[in-house]
N, C-alpha and C. Protein backbone atom coordinates (compact mmCIF):
# COMPACT_ATOMS: atom_id res chain seq x y z
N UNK A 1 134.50 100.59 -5.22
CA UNK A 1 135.82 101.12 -5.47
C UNK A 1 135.69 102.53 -6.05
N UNK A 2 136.67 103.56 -6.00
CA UNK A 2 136.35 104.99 -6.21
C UNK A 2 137.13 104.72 -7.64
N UNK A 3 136.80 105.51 -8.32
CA UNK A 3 137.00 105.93 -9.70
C UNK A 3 138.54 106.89 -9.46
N UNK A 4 139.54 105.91 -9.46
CA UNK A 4 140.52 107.14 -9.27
C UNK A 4 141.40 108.10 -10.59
N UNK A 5 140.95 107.05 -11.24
CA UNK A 5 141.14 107.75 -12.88
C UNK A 5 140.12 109.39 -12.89
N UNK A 6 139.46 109.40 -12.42
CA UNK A 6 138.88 110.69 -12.36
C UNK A 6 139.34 111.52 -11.56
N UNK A 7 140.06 110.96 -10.43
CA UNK A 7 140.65 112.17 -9.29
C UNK A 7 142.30 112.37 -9.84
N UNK A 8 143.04 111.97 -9.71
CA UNK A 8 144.69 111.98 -10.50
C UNK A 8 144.87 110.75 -11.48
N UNK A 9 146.10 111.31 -12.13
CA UNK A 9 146.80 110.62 -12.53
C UNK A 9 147.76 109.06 -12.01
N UNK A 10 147.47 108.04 -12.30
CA UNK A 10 148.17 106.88 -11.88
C UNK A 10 149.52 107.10 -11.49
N UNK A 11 150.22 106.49 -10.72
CA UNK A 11 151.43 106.34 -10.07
C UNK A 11 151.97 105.58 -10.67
N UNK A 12 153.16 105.82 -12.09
CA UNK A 12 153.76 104.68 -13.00
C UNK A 12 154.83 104.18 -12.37
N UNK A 13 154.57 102.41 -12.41
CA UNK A 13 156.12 101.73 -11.80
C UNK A 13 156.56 101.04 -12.87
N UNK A 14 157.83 101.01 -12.80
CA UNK A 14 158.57 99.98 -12.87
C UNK A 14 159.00 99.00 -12.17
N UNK A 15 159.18 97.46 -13.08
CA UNK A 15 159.38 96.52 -12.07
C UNK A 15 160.48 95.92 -12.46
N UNK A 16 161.18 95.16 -11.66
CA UNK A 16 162.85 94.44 -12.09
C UNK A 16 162.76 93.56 -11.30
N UNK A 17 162.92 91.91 -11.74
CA UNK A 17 162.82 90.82 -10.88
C UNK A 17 162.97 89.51 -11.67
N UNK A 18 164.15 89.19 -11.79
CA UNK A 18 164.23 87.77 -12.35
C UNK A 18 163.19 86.59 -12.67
N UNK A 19 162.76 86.63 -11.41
CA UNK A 19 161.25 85.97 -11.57
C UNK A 19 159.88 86.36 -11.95
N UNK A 20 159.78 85.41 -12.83
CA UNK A 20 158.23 86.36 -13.48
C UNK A 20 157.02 86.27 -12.50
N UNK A 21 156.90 85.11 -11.99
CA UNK A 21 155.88 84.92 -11.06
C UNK A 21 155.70 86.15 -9.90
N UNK A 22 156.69 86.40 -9.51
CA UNK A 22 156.75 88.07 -8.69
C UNK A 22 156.41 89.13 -9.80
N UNK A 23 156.96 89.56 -10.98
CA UNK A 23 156.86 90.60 -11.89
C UNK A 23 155.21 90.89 -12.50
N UNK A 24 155.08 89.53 -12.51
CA UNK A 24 153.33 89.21 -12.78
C UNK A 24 152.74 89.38 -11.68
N UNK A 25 152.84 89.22 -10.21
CA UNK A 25 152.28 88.91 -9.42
C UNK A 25 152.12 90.60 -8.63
N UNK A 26 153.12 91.26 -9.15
CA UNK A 26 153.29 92.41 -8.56
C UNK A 26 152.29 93.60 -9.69
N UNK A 27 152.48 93.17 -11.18
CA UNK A 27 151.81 93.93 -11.98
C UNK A 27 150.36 93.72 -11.57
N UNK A 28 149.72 92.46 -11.31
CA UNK A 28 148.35 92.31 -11.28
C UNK A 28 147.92 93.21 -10.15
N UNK A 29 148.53 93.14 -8.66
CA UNK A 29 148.01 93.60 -7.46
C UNK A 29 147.98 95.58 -7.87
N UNK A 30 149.22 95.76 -8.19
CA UNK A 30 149.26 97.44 -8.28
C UNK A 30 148.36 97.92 -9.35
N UNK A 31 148.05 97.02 -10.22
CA UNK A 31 147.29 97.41 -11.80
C UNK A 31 145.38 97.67 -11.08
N UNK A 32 145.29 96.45 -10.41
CA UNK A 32 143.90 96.03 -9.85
C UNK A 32 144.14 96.97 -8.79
N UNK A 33 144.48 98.02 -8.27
CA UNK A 33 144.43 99.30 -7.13
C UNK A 33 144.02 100.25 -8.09
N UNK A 34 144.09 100.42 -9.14
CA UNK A 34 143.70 101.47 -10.25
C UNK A 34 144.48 102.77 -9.13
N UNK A 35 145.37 102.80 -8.67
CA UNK A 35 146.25 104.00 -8.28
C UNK A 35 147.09 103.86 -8.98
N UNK A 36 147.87 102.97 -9.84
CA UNK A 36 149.15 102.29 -10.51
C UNK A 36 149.50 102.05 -11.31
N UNK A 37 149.92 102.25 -12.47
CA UNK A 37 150.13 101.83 -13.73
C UNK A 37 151.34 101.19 -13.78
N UNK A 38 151.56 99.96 -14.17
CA UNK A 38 152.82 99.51 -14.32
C UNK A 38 153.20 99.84 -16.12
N UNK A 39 154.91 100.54 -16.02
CA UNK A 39 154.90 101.47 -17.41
C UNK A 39 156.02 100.09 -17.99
N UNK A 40 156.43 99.42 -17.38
CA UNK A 40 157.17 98.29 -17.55
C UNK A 40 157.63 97.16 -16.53
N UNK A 41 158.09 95.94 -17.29
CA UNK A 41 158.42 94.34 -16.36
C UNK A 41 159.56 94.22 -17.03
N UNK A 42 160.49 93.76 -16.26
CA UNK A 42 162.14 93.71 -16.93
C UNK A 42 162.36 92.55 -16.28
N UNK A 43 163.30 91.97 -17.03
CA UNK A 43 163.98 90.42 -15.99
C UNK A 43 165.37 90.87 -15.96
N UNK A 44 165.97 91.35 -16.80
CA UNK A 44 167.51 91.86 -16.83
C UNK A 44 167.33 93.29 -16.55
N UNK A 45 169.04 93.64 -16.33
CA UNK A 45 169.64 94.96 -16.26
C UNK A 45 169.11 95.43 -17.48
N UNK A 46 169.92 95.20 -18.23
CA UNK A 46 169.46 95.34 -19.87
C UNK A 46 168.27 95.58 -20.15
N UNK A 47 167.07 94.92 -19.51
CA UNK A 47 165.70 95.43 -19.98
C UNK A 47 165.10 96.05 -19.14
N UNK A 48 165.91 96.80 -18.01
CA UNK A 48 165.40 97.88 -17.02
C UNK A 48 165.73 98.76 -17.56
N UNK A 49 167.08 99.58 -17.89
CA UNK A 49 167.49 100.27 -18.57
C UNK A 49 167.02 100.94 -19.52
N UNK A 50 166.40 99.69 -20.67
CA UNK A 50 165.36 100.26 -22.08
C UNK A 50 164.15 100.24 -21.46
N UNK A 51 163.87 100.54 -20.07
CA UNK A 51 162.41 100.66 -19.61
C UNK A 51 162.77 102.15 -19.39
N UNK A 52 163.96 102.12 -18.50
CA UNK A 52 163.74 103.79 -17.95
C UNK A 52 164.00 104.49 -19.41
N UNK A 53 164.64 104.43 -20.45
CA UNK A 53 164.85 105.65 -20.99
C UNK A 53 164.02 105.51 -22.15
N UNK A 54 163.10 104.29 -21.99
CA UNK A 54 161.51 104.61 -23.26
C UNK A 54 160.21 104.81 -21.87
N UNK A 55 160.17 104.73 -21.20
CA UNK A 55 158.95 105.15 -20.10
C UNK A 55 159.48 105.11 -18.72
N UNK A 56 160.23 106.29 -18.31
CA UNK A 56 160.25 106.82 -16.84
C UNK A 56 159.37 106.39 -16.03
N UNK A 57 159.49 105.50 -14.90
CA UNK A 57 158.31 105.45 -14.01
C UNK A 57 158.71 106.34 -12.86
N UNK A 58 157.40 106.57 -11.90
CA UNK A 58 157.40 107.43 -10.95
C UNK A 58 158.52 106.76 -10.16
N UNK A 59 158.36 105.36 -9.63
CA UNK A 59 158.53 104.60 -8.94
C UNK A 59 158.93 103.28 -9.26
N UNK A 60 160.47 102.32 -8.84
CA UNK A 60 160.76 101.48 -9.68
C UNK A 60 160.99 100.05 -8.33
N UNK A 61 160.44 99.11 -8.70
CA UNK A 61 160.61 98.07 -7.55
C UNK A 61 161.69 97.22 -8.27
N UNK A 62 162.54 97.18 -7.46
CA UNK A 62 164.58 96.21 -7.94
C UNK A 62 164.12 95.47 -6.82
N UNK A 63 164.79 93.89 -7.50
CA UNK A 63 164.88 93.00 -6.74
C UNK A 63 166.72 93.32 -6.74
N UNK A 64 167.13 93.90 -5.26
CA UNK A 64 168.49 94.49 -5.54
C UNK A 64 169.59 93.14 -5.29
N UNK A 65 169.18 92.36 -4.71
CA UNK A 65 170.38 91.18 -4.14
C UNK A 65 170.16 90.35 -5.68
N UNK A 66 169.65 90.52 -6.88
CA UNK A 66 170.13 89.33 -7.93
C UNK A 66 170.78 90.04 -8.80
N UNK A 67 171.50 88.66 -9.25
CA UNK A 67 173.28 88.94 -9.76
C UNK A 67 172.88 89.35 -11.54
N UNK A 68 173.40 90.22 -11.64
CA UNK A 68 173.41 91.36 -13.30
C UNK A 68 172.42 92.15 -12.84
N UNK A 69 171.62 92.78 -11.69
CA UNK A 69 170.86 93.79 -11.96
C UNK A 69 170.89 94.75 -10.42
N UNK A 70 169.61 94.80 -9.96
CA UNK A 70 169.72 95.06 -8.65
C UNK A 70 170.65 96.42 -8.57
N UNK A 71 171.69 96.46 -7.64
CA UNK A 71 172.25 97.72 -7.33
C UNK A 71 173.22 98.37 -8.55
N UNK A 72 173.45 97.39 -9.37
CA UNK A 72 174.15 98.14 -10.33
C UNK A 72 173.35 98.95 -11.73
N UNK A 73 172.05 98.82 -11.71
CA UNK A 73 171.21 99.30 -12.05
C UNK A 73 170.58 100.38 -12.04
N UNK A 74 170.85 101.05 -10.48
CA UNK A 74 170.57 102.17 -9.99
C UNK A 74 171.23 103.32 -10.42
N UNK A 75 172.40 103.20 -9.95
CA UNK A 75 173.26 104.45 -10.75
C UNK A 75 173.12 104.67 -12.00
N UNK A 76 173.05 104.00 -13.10
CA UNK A 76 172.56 104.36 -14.26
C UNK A 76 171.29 104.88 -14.90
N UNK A 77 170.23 104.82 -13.74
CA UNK A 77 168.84 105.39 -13.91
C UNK A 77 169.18 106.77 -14.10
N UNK A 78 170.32 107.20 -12.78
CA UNK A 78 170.06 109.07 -13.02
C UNK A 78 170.24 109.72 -14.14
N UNK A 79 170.83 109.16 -14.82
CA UNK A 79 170.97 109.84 -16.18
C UNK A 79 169.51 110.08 -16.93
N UNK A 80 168.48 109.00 -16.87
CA UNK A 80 167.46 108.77 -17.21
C UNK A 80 166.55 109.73 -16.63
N UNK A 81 166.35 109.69 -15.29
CA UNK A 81 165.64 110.76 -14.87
C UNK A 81 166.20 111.06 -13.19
N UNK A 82 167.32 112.19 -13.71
CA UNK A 82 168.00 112.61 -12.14
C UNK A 82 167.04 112.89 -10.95
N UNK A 83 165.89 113.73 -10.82
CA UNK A 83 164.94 114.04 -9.95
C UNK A 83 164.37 112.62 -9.26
């Protein structure tokens, strides 16, 4: 495996998914690519929210079809980080 900590910086995600078994299942695979840092795991709206505006990730995976999070979640990121 290449040392990618020596070539860039990790690609920080965020994750949002009711189910932990996905949230876990998704942190282990992107963590073990050493391209990835997961900067947070949320099960609610509510704890996506205090993810984006204490650690911005590059990149955020929504499970968008479950009910309190998903698409209504989104619009409130830009405030967090419009770009």
């Amino acid at each position: 495996m290449i040392d990618v900590d020596t070539l860039f910086d990790p690609i920080t995600v965020g994750i949002v998914d009711d189910h932990i078994i996905v949230r876990e299942g998704l942190d282990a695979v992107l963590t073990r690519s050493g391209i990835y840092r997961v900067v947070f795991s949320a099960e609610t709206a509510a704890q996506a929210l205090l993810g984006f505006s204490t650690r911005p990730p590059d990149i955020v995976l929504i499970a968008l079809g479950r009910a309190g999070g998903g698409l209504e979640v989104l619009p409130k990121t830009q405030s967090t980080r419009p770009s």
